[in-house]
C-alpha atoms as a PDB file:
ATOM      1  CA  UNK A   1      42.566  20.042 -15.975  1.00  0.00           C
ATOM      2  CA  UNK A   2      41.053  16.377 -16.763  1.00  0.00           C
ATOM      3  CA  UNK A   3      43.280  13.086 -16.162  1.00  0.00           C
ATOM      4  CA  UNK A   4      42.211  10.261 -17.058  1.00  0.00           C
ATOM      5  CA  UNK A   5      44.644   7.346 -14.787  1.00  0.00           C
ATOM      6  CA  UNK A   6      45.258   3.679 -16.695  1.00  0.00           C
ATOM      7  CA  UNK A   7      46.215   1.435 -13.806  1.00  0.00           C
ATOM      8  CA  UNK A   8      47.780  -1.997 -14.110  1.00  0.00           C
ATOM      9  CA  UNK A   9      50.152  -4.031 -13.240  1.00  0.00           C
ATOM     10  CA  UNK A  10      52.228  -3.139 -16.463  1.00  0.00           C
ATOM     11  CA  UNK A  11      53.846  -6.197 -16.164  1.00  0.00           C
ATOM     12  CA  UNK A  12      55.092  -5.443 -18.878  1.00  0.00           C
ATOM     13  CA  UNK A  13      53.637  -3.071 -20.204  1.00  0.00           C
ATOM     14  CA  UNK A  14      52.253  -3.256 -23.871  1.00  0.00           C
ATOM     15  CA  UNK A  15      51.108  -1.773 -26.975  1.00  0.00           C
ATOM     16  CA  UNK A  16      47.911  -2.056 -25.685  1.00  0.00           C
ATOM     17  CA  UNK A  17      48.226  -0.119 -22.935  1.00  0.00           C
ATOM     18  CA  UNK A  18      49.746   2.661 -25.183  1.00  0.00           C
ATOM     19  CA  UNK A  19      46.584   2.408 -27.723  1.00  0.00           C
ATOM     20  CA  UNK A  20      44.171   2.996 -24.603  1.00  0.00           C
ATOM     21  CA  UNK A  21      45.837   6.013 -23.743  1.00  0.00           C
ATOM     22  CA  UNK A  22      46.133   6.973 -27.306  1.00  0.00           C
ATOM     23  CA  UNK A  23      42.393   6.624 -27.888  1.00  0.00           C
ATOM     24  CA  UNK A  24      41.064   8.331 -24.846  1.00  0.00           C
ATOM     25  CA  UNK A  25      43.496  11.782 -24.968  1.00  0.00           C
ATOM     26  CA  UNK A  26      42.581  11.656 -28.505  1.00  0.00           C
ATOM     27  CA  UNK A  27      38.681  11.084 -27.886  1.00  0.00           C
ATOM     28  CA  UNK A  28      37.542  11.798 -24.815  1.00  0.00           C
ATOM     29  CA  UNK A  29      38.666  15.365 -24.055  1.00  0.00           C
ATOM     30  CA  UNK A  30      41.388  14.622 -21.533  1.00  0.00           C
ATOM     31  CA  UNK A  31      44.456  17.157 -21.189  1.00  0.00           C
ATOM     32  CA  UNK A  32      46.900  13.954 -19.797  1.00  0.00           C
ATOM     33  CA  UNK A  33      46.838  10.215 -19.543  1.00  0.00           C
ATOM     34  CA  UNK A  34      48.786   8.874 -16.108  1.00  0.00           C
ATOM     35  CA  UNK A  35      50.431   5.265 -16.535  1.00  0.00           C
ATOM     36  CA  UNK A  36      49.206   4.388 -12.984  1.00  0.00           C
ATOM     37  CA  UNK A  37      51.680   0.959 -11.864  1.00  0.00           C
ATOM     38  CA  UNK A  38      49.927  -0.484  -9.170  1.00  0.00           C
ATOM     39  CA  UNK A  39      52.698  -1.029  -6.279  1.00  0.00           C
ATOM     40  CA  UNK A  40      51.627  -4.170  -5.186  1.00  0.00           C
ATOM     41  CA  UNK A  41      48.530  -6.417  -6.903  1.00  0.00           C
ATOM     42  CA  UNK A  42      45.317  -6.526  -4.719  1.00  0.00           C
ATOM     43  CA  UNK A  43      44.428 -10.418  -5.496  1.00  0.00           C
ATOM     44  CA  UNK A  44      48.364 -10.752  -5.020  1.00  0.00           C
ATOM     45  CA  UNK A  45      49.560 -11.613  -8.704  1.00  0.00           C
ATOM     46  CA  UNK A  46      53.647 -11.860  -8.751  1.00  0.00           C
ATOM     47  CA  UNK A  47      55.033  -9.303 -10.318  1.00  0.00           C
ATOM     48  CA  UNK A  48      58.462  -7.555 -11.850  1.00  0.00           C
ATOM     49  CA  UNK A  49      59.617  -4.924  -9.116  1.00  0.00           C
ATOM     50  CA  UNK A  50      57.687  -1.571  -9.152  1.00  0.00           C
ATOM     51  CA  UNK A  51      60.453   0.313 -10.022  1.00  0.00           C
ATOM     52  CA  UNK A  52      61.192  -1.575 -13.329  1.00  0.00           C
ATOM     53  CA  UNK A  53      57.272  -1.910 -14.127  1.00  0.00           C
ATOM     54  CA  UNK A  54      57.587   2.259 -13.579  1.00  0.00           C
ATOM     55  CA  UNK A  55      61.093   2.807 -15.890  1.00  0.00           C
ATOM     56  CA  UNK A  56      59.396   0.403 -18.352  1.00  0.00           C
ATOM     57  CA  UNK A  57      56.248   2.809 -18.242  1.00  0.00           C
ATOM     58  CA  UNK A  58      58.053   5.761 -18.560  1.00  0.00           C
ATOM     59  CA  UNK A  59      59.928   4.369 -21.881  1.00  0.00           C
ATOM     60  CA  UNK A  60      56.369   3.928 -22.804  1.00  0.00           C
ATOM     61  CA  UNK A  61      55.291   7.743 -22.267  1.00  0.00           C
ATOM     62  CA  UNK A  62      58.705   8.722 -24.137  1.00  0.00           C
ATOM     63  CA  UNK A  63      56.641   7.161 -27.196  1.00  0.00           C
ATOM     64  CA  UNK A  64      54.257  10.306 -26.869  1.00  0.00           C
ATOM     65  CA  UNK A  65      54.548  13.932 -26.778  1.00  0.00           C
ATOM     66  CA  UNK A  66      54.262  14.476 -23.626  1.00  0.00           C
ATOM     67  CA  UNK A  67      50.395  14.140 -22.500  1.00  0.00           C
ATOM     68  CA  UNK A  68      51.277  10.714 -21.270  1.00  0.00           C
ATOM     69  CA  UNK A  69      52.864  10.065 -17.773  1.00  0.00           C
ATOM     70  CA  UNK A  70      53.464   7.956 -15.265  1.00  0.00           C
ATOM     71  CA  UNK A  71      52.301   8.674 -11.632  1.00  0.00           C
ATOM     72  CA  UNK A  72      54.238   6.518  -8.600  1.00  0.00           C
ATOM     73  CA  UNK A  73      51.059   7.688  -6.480  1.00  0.00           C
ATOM     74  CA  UNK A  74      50.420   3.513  -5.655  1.00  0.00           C
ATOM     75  CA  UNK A  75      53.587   3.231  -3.521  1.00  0.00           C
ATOM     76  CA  UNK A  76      52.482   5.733  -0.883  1.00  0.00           C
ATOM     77  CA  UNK A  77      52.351   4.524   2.344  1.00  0.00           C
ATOM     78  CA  UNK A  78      49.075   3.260   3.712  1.00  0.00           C
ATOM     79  CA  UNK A  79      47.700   2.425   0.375  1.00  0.00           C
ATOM     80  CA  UNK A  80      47.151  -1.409  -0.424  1.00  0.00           C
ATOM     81  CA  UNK A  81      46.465  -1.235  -4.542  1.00  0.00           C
ATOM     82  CA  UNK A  82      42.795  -0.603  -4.052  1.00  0.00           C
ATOM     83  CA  UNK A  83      41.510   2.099  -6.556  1.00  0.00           C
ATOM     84  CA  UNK A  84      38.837   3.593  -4.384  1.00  0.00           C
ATOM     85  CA  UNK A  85      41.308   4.368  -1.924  1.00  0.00           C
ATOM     86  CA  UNK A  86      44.181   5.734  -4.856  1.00  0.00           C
ATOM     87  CA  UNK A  87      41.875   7.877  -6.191  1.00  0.00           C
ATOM     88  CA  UNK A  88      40.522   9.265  -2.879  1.00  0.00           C
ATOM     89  CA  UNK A  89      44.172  10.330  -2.322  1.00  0.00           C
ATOM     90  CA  UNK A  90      44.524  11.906  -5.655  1.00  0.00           C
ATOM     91  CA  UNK A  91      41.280  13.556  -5.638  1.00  0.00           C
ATOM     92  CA  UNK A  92      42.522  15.313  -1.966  1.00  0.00           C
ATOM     93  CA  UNK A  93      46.022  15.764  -3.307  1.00  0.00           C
ATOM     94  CA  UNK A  94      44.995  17.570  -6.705  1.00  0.00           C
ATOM     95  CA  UNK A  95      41.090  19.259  -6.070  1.00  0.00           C
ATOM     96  CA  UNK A  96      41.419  21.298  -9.229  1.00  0.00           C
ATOM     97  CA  UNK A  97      41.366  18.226 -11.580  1.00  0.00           C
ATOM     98  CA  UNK A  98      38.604  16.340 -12.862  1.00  0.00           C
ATOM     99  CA  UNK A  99      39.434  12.327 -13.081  1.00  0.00           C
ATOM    100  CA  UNK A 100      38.672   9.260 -15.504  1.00  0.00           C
ATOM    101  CA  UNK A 101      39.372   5.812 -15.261  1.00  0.00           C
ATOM    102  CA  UNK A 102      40.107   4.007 -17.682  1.00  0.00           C
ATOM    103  CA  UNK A 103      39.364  -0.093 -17.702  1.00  0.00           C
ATOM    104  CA  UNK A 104      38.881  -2.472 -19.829  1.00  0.00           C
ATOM    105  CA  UNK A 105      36.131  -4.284 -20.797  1.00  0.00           C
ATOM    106  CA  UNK A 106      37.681  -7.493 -19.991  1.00  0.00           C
ATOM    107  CA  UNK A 107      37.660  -5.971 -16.302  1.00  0.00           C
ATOM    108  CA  UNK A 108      33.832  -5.649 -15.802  1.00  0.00           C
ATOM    109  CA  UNK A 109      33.779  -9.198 -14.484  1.00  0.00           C
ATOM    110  CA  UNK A 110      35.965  -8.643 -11.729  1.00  0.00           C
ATOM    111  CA  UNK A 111      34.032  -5.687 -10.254  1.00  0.00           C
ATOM    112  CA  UNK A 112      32.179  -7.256  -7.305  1.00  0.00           C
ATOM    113  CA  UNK A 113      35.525  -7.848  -6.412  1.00  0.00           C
ATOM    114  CA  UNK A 114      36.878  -4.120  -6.122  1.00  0.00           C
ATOM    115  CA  UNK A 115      35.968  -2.092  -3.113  1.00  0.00           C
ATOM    116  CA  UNK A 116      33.606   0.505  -3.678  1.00  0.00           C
ATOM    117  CA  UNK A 117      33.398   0.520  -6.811  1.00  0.00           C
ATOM    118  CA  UNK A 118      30.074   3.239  -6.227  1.00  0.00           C
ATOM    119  CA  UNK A 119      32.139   5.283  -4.718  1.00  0.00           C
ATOM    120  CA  UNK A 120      35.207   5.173  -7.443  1.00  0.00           C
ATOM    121  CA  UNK A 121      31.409   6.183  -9.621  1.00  0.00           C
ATOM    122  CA  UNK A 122      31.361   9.263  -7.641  1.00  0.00           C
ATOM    123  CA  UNK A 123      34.674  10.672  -7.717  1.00  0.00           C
ATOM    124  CA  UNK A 124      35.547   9.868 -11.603  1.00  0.00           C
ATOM    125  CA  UNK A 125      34.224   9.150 -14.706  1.00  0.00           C
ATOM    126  CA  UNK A 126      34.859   5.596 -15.626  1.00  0.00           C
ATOM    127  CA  UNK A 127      35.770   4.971 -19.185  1.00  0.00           C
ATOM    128  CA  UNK A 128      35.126   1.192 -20.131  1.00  0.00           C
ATOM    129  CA  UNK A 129      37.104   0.617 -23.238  1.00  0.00           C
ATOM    130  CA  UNK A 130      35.924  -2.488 -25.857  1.00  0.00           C
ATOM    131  CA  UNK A 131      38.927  -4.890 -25.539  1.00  0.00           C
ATOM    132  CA  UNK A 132      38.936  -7.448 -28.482  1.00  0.00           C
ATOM    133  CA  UNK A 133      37.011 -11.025 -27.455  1.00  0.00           C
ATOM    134  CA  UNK A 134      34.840  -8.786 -24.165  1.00  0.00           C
ATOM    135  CA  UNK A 135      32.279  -7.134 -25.578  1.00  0.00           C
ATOM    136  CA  UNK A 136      29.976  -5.307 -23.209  1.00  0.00           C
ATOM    137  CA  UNK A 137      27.395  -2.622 -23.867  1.00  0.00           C
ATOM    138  CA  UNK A 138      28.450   0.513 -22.200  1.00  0.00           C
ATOM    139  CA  UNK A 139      32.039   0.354 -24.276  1.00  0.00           C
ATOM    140  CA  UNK A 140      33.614   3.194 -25.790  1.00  0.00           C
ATOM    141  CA  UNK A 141      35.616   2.604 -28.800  1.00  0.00           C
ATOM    142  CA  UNK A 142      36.714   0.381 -30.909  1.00  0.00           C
ATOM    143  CA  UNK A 143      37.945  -2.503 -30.370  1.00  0.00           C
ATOM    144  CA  UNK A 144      41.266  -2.860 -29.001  1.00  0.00           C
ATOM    145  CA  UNK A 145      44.104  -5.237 -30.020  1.00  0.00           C
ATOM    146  CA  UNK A 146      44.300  -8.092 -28.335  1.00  0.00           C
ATOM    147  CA  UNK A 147      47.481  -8.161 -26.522  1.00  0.00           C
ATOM    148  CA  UNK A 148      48.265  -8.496 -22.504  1.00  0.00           C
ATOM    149  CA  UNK A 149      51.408  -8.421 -20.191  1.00  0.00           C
ATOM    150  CA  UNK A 150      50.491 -12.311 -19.861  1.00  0.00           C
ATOM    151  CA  UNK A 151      50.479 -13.000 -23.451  1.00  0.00           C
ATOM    152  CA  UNK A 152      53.944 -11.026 -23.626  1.00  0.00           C
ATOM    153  CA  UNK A 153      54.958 -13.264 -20.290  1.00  0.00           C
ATOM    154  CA  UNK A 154      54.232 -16.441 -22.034  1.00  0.00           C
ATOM    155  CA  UNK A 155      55.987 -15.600 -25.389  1.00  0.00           C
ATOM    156  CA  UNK A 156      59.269 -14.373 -23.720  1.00  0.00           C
ATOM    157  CA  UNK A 157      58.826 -17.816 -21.652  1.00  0.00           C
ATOM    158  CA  UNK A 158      59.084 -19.573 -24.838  1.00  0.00           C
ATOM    159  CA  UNK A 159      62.365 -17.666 -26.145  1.00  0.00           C
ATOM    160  CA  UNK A 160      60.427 -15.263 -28.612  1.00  0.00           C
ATOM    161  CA  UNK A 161      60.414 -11.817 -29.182  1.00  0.00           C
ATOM    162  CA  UNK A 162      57.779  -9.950 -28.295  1.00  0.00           C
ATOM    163  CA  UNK A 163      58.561  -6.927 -30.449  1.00  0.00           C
ATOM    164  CA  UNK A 164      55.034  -6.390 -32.333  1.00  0.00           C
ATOM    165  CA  UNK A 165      53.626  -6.226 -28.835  1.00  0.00           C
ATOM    166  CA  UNK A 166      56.210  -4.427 -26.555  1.00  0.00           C
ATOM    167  CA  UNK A 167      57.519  -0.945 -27.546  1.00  0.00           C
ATOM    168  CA  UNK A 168      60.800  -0.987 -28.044  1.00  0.00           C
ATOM    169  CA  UNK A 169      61.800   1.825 -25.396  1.00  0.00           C
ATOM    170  CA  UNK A 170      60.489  -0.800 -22.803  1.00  0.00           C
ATOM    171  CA  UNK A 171      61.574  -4.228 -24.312  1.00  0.00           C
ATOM    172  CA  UNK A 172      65.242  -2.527 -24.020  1.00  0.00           C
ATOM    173  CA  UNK A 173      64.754  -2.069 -20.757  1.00  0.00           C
ATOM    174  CA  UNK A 174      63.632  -5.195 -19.759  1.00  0.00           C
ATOM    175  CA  UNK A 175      66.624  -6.921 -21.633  1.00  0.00           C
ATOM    176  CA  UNK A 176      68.975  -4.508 -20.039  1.00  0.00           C
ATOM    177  CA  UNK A 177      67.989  -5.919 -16.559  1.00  0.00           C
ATOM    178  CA  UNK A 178      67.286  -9.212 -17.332  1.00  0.00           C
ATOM    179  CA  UNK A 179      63.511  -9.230 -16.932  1.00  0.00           C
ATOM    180  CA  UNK A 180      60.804 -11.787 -17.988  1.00  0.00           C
ATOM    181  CA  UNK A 181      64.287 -13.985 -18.607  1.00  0.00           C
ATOM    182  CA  UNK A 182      65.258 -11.819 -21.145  1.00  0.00           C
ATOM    183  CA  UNK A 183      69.471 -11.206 -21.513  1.00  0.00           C
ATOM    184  CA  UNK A 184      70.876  -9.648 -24.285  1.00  0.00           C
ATOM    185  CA  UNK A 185      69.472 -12.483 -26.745  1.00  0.00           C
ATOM    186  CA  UNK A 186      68.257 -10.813 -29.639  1.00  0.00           C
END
């Protein structure tokens, strides 16, 4: 079996996220795609609690037919939201699979900062996708919109709807529970 994992914050999470996962089950010979919400943020960004970022992901895998999940594998104990040490735990807990990563192109900057990010080399293949405005040469794809969960943040700051960004399964959701500000404006 071959998974390729999307972490994020997924705060909130976006049509974006959804076309990344689209384009590599569709391209890169991948059996699922796992939403991957990172419990809490490495560099410590503030974030929605996990288990709204998660039902919010989830609405987003309801958009698909069912190769798209959602693993909670980040809030097991003893992990801090570094990838080299998720995937070490998923590579243990499930030896018969073969892993990608997915990231962004707009994410090759930060690298230095990860841990090990030789060693996250060696246990998966890492798919960098093109995101629109980072263009980088080892990029798969085309490129991708240009939409983020900060973008979405700043819009619902300033009272409007985020609907051409935000699937609607999760927008619900976050209006439900009052997220991002949101009440049952529409």
């Amino acid at each position: 079996m071959q998974v390729a994992l999307l972490g994020g914050s997924f705060n909130p999470p976006h049509v974006g996220h959804l076309m990344a996962a689209s384009y590599v089950h569709a391209t890169q010979g991948v059996d699922e795609v796992w939403l991957m919400p990172t419990w809490q943020h490495p560099f410590g960004k503030q974030m929605e609690a996990f288990e709204h970022r998660v039902a919010m992901c989830e609405a987003l895998c309801a958009e698909t037919s069912g190769w798209l999940k959602t693993t909670l594998i980040e809030r097991e104990p003893g992990l801090t939201g570094r990838t080299v040490d998720t995937l070490s735990l998923l590579v243990k807990r499930y030896p018969d699979v073969e892993w990608s990563l997915i990231i962004g192109s707009d994410i090759l900057r930060d690298l230095p900062n990860w841990k090990d990010f030789g060693r996250i080399r060696e246990m998966a293949r890492v798919l960098v996708l093109y995101r629109a405005g980072y263009p980088a040469p080892e990029t798969v794809g085309p490129p991708l919109a240009e939409v983020s969960s900060t973008l979405v943040r700043d819009m619902l700051a300033r009272g409007q709807e985020p609907a051409e960004f935000v699937p609607a399964g999760a927008i619900a959701y976050a209006r439900a529970r009052g997220l991002y500000g949101l009440g049952t404006r529409r």
